[in-house]
PDB file of N, CA and C in Angstrom:
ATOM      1  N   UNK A   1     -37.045 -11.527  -6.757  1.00  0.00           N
ATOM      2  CA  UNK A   1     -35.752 -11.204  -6.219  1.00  0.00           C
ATOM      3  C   UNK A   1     -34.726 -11.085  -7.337  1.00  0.00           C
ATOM      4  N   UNK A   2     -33.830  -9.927  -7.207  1.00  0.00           N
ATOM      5  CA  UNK A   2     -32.522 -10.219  -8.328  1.00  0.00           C
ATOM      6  C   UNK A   2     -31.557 -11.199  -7.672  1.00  0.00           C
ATOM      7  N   UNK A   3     -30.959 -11.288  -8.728  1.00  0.00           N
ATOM      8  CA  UNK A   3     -29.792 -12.048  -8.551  1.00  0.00           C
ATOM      9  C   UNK A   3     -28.426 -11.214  -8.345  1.00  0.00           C
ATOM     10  N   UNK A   4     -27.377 -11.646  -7.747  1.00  0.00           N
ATOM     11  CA  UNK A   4     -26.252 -10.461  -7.655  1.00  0.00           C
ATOM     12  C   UNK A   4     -25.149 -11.792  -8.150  1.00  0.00           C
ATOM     13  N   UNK A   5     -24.469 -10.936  -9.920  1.00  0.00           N
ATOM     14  CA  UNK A   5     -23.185 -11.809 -10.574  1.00  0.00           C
ATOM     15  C   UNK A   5     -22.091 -11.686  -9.439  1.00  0.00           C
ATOM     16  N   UNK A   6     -21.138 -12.508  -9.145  1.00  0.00           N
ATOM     17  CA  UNK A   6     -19.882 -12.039  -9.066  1.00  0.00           C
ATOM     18  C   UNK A   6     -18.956 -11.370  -9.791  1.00  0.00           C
ATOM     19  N   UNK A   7     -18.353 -10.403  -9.453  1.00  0.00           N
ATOM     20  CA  UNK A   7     -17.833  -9.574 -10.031  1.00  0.00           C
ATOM     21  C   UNK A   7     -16.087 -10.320 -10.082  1.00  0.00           C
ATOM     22  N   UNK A   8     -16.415 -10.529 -11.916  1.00  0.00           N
ATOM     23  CA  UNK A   8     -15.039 -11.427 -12.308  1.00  0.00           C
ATOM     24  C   UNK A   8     -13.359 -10.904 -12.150  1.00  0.00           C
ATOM     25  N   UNK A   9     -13.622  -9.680 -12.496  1.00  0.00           N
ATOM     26  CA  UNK A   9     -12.209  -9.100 -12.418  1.00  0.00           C
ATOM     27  C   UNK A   9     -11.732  -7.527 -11.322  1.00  0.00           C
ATOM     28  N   UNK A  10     -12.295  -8.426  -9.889  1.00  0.00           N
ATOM     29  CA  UNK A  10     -12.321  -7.877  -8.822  1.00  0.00           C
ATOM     30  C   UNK A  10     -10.394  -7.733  -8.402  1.00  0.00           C
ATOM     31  N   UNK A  11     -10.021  -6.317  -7.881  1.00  0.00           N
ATOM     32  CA  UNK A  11      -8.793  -6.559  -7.522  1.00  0.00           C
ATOM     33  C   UNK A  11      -9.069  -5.689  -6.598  1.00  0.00           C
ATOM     34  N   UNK A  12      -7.475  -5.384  -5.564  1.00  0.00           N
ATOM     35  CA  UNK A  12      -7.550  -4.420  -4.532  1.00  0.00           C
ATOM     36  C   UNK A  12      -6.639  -3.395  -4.864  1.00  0.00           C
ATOM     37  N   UNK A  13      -7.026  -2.094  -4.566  1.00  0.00           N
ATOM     38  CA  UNK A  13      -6.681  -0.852  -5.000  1.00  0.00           C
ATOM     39  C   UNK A  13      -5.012  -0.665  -5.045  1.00  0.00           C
ATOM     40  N   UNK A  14      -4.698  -1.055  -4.079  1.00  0.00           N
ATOM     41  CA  UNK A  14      -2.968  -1.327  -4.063  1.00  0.00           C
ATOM     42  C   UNK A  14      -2.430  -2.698  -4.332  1.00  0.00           C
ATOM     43  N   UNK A  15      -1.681  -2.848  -4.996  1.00  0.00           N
ATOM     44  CA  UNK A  15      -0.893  -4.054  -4.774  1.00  0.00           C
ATOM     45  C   UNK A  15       0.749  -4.486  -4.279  1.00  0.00           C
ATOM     46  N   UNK A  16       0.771  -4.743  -2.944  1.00  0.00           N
ATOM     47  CA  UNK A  16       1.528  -4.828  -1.959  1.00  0.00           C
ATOM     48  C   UNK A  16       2.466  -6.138  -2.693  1.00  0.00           C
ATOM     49  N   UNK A  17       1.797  -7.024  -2.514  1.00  0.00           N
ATOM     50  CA  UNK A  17       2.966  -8.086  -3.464  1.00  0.00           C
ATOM     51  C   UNK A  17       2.834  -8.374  -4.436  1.00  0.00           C
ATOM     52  N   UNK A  18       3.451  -8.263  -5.864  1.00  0.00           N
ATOM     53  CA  UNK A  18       2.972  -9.066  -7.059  1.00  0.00           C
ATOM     54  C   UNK A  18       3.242 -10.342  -7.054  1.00  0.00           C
ATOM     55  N   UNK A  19       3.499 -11.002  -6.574  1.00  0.00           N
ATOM     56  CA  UNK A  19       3.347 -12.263  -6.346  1.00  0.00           C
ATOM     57  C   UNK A  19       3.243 -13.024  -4.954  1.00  0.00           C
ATOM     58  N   UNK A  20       2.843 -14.135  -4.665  1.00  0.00           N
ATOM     59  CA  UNK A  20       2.845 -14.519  -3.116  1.00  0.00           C
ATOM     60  C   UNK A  20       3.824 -15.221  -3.312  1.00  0.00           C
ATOM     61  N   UNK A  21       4.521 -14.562  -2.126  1.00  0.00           N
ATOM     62  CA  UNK A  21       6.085 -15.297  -1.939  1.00  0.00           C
ATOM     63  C   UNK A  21       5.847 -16.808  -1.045  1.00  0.00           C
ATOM     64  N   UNK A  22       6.734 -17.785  -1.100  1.00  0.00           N
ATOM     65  CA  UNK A  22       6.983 -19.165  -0.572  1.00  0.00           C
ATOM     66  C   UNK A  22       7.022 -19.160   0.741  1.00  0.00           C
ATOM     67  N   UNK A  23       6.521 -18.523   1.927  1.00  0.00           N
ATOM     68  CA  UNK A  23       6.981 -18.209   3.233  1.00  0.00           C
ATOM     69  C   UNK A  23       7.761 -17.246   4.026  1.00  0.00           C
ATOM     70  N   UNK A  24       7.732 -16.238   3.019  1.00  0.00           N
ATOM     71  CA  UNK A  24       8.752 -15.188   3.139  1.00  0.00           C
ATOM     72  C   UNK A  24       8.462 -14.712   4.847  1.00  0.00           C
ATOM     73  N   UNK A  25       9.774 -13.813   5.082  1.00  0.00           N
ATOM     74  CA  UNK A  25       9.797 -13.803   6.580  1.00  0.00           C
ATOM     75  C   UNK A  25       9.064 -11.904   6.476  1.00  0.00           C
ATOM     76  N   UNK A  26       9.278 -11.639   7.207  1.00  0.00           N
ATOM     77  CA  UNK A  26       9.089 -10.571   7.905  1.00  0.00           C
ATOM     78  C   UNK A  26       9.367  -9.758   7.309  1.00  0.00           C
ATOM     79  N   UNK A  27      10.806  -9.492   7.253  1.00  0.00           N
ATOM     80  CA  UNK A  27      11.192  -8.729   6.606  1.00  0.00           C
ATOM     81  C   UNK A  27      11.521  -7.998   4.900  1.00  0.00           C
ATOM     82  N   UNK A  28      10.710  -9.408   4.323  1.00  0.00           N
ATOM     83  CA  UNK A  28      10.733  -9.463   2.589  1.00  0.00           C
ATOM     84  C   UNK A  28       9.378  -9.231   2.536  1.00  0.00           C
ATOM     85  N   UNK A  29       8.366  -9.123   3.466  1.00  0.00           N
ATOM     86  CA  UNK A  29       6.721  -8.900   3.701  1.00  0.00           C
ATOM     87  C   UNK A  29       6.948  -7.387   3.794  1.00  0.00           C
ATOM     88  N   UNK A  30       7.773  -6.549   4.954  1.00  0.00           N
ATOM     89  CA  UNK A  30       7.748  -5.046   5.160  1.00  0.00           C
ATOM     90  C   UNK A  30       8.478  -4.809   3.833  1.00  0.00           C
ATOM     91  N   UNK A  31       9.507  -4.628   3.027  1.00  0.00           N
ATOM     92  CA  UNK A  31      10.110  -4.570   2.003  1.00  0.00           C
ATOM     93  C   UNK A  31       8.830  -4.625   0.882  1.00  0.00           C
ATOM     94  N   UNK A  32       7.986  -5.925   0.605  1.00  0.00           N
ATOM     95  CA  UNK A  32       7.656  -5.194  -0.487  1.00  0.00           C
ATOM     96  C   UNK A  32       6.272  -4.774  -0.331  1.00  0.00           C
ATOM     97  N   UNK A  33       5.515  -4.226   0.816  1.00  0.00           N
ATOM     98  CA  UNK A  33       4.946  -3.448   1.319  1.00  0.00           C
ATOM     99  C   UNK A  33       5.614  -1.849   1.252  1.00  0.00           C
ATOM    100  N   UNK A  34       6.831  -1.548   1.224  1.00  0.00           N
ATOM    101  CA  UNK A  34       7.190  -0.393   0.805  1.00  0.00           C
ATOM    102  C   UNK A  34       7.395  -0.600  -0.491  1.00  0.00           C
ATOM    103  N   UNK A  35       7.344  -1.240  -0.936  1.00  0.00           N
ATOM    104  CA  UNK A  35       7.852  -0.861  -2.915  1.00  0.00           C
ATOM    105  C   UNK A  35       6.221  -0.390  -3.332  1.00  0.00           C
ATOM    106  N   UNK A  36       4.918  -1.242  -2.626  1.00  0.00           N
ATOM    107  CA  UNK A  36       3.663  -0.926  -3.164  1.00  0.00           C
ATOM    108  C   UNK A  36       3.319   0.293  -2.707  1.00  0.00           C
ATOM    109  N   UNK A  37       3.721   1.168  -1.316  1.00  0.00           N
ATOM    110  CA  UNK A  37       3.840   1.992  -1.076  1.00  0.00           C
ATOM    111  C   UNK A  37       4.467   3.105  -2.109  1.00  0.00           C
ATOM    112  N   UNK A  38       5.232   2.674  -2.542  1.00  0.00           N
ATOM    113  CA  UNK A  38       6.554   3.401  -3.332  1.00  0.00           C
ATOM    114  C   UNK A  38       6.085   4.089  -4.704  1.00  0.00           C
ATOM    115  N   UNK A  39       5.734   2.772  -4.796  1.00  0.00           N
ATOM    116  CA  UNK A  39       4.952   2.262  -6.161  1.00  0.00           C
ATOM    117  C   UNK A  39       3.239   3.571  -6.431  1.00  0.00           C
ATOM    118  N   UNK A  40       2.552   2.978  -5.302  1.00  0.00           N
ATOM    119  CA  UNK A  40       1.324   3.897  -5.303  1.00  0.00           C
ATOM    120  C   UNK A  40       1.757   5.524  -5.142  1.00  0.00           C
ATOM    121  N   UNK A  41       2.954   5.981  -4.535  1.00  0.00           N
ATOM    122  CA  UNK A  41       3.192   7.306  -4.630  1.00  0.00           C
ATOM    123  C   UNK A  41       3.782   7.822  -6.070  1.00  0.00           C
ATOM    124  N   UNK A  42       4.474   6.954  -6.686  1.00  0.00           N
ATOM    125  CA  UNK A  42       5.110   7.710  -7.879  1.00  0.00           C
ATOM    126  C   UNK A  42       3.972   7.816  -8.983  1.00  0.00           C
ATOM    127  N   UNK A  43       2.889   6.901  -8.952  1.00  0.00           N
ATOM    128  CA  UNK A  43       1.697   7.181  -9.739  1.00  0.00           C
ATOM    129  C   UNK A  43       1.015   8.057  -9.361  1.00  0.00           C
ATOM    130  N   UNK A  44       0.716   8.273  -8.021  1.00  0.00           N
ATOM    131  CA  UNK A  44       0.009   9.848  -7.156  1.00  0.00           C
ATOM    132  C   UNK A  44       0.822  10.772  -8.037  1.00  0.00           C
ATOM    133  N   UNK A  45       1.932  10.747  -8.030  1.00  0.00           N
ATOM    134  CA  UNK A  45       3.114  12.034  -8.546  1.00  0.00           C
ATOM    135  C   UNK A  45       2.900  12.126  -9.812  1.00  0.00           C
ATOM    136  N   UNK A  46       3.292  11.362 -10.794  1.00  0.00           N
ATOM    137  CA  UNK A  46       2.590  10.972 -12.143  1.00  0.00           C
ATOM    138  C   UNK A  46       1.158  11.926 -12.485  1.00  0.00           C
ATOM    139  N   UNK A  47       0.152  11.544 -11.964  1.00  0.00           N
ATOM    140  CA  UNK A  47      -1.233  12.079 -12.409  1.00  0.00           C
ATOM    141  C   UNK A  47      -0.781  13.415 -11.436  1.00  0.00           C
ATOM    142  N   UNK A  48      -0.374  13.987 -10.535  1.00  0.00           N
ATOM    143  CA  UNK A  48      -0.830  15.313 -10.276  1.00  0.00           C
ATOM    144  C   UNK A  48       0.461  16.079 -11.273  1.00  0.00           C
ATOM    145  N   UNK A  49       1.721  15.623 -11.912  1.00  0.00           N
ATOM    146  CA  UNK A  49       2.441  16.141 -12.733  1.00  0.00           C
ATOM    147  C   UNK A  49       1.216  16.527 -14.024  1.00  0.00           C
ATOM    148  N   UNK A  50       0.720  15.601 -14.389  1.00  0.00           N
ATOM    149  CA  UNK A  50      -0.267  15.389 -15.682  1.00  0.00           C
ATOM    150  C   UNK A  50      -1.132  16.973 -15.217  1.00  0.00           C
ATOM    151  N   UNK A  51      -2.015  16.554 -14.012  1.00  0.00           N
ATOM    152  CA  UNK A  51      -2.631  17.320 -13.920  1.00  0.00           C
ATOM    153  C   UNK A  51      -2.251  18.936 -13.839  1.00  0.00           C
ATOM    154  N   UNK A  52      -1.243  19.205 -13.419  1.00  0.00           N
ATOM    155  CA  UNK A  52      -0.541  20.586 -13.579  1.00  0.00           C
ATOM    156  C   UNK A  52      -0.269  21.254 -14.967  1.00  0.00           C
ATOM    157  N   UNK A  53      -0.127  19.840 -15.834  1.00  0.00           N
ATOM    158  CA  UNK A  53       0.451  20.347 -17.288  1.00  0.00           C
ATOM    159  C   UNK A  53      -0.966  20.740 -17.842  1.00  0.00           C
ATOM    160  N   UNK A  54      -2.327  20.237 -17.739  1.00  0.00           N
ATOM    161  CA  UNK A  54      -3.467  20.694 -17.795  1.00  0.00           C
ATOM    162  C   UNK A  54      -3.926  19.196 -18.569  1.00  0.00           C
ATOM    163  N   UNK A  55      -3.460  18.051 -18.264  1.00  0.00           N
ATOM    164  CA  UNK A  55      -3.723  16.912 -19.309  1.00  0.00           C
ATOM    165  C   UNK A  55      -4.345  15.957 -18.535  1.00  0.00           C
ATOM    166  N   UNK A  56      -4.668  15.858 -17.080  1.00  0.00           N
ATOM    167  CA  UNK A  56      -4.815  14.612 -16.029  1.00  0.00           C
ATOM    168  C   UNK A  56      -6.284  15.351 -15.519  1.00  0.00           C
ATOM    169  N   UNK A  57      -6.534  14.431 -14.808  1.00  0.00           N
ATOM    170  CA  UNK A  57      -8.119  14.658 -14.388  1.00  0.00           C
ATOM    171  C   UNK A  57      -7.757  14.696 -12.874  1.00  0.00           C
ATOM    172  N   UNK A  58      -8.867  15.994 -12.100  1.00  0.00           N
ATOM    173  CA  UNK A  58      -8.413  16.264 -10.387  1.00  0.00           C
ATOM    174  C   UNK A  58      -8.931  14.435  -9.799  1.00  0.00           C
ATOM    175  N   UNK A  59     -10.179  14.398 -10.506  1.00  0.00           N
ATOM    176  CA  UNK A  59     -10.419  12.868 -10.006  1.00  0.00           C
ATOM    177  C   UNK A  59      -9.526  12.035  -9.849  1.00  0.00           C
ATOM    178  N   UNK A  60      -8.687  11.720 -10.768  1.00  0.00           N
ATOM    179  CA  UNK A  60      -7.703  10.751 -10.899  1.00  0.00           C
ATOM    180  C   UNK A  60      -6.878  11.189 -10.006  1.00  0.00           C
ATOM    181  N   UNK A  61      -6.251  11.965  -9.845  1.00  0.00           N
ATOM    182  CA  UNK A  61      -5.526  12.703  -8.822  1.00  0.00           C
ATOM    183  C   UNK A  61      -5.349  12.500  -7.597  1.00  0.00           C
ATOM    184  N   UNK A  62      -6.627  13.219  -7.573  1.00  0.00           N
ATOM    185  CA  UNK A  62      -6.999  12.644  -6.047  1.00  0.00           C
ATOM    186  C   UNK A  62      -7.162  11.443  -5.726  1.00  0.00           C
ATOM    187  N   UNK A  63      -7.543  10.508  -6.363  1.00  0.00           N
ATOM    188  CA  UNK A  63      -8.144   9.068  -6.169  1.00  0.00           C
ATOM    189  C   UNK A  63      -6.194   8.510  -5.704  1.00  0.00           C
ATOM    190  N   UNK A  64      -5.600   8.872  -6.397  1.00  0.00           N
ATOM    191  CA  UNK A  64      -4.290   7.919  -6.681  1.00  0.00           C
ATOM    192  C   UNK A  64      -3.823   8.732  -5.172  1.00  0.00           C
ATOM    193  N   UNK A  65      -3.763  10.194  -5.349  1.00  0.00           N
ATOM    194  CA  UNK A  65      -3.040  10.419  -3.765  1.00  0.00           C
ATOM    195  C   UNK A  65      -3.858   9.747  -2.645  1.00  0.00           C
ATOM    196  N   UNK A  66      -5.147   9.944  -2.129  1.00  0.00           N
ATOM    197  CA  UNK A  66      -5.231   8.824  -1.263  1.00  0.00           C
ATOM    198  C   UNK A  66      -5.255   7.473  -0.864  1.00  0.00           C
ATOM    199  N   UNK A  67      -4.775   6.946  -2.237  1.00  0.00           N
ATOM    200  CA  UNK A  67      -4.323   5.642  -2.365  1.00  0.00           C
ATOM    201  C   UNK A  67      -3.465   5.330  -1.821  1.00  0.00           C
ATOM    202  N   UNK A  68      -2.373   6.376  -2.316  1.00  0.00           N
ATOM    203  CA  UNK A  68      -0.841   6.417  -1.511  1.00  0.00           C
ATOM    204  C   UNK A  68      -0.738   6.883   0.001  1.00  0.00           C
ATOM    205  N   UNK A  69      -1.587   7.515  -0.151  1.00  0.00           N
ATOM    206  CA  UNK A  69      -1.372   7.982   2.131  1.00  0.00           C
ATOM    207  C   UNK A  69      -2.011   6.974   2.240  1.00  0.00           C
ATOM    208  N   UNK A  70      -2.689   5.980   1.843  1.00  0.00           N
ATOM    209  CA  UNK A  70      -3.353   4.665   2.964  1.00  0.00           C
ATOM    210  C   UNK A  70      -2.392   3.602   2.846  1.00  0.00           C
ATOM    211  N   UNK A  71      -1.115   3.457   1.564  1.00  0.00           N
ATOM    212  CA  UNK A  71      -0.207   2.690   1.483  1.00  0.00           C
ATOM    213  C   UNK A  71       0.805   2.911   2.340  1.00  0.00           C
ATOM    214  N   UNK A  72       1.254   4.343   3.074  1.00  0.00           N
ATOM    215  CA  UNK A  72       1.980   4.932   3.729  1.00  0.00           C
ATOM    216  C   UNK A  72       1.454   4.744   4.923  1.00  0.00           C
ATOM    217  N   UNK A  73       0.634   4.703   5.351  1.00  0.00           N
ATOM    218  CA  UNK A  73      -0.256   5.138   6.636  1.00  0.00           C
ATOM    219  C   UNK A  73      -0.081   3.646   6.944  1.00  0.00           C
ATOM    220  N   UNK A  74      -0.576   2.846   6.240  1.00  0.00           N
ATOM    221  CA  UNK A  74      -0.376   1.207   6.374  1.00  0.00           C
ATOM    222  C   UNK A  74       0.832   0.785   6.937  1.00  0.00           C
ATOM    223  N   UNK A  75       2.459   1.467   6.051  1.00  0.00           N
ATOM    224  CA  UNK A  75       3.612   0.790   6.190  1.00  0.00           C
ATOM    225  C   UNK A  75       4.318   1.621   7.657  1.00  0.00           C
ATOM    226  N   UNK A  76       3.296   2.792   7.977  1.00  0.00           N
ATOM    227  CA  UNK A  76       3.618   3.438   8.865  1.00  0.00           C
ATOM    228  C   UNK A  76       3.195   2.402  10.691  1.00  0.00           C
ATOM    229  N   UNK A  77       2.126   2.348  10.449  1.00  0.00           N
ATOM    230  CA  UNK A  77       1.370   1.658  11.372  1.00  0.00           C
ATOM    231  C   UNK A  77       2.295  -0.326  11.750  1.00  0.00           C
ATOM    232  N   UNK A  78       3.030  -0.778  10.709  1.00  0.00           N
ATOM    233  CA  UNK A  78       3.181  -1.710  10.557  1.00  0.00           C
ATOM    234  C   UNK A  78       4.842  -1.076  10.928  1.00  0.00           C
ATOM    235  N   UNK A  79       5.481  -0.668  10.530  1.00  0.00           N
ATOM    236  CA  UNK A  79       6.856   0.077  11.131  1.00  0.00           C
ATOM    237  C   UNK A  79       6.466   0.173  12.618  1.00  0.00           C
ATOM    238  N   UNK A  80       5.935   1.040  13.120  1.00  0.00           N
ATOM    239  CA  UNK A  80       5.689   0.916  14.890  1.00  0.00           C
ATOM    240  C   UNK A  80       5.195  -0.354  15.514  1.00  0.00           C
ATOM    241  N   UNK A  81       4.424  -0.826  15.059  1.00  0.00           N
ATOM    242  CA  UNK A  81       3.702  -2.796  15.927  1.00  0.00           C
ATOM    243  C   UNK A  81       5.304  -2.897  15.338  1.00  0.00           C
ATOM    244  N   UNK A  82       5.921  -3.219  14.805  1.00  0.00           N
ATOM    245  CA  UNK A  82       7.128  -3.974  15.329  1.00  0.00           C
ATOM    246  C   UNK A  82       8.186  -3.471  15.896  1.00  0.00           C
ATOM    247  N   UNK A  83       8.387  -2.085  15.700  1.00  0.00           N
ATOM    248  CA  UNK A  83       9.343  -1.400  16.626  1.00  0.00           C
ATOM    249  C   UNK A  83       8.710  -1.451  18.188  1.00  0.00           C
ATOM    250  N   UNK A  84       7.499  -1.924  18.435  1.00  0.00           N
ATOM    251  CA  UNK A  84       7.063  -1.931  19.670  1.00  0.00           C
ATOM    252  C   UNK A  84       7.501  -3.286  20.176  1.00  0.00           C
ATOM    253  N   UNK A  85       6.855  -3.924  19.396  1.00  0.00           N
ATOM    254  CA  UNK A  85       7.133  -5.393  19.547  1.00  0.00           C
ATOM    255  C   UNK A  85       8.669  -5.994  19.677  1.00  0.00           C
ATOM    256  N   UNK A  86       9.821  -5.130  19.120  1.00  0.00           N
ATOM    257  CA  UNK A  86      10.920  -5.449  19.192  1.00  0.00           C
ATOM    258  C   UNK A  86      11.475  -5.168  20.650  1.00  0.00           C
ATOM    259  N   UNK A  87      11.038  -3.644  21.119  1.00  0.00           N
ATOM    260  CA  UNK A  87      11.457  -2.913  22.118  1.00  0.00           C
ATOM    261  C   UNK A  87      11.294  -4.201  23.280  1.00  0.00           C
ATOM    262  N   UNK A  88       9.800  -4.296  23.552  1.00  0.00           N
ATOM    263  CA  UNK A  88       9.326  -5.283  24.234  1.00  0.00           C
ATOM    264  C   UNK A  88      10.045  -6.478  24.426  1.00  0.00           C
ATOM    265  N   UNK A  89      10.423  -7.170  23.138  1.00  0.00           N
ATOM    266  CA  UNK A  89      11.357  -8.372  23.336  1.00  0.00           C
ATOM    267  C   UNK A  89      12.721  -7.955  24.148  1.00  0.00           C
ATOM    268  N   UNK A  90      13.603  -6.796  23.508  1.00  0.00           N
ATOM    269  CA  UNK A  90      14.646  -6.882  24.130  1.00  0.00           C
ATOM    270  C   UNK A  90      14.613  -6.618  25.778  1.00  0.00           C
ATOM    271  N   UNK A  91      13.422  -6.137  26.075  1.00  0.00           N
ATOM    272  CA  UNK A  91      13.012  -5.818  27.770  1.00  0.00           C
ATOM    273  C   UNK A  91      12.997  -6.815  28.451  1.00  0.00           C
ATOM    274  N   UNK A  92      12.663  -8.012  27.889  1.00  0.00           N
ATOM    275  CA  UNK A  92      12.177  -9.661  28.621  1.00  0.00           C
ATOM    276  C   UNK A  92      13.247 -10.270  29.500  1.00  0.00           C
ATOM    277  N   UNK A  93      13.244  -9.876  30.540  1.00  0.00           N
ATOM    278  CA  UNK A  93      14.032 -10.505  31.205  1.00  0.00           C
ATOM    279  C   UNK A  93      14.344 -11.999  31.222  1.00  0.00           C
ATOM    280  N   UNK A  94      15.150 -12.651  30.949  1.00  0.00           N
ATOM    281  CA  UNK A  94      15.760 -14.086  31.111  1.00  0.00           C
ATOM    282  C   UNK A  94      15.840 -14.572  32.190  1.00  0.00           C
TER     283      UNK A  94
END
């Protein structure tokens, strides 16, 4: 049988918070969920600028733009569950 290493310097493709905040609420969670959003698009923009000038690779390119529509698609999906969730509250009758 092989053995399988752990892989030491494992990260995730976006990074939504650079740091873990102390309990942050809600709204400092959606906030910097759009900056990683923000963040992953201006590097999408970045490499396909590169790539136009004839200096960037389509790989890279591409890799970074669908990075950014799943960071978008994410903050999109997470914008509606609480605009739903808000709607809902103010409906609750007392």
């Amino acid at each position: 049988m092989t053995s399988i290493e752990p892989v030491a310097d494992l990260r995730p493709a976006i990074i939504i918070e650079n740091q873990p905040a102390a309990r942050a609420g809600g709204a400092q969670v959606f906030a910097a969920m759009l900056d990683g959003a923000n963040a992953a698009l201006e590097r999408a923009d970045v490499a396909s600028s590169l790539l136009a000038a004839g200096k960037g690779s389509i790989a890279e390119a591409a890799i970074l733009r669908a990075k950014a529509d799943v960071a978008l698609e994410i903050a999109a999906v997470a914008a509606s569950r609480a605009g739903a969730a808000i709607t809902a509250l103010l409906q609750t009758q007392v």
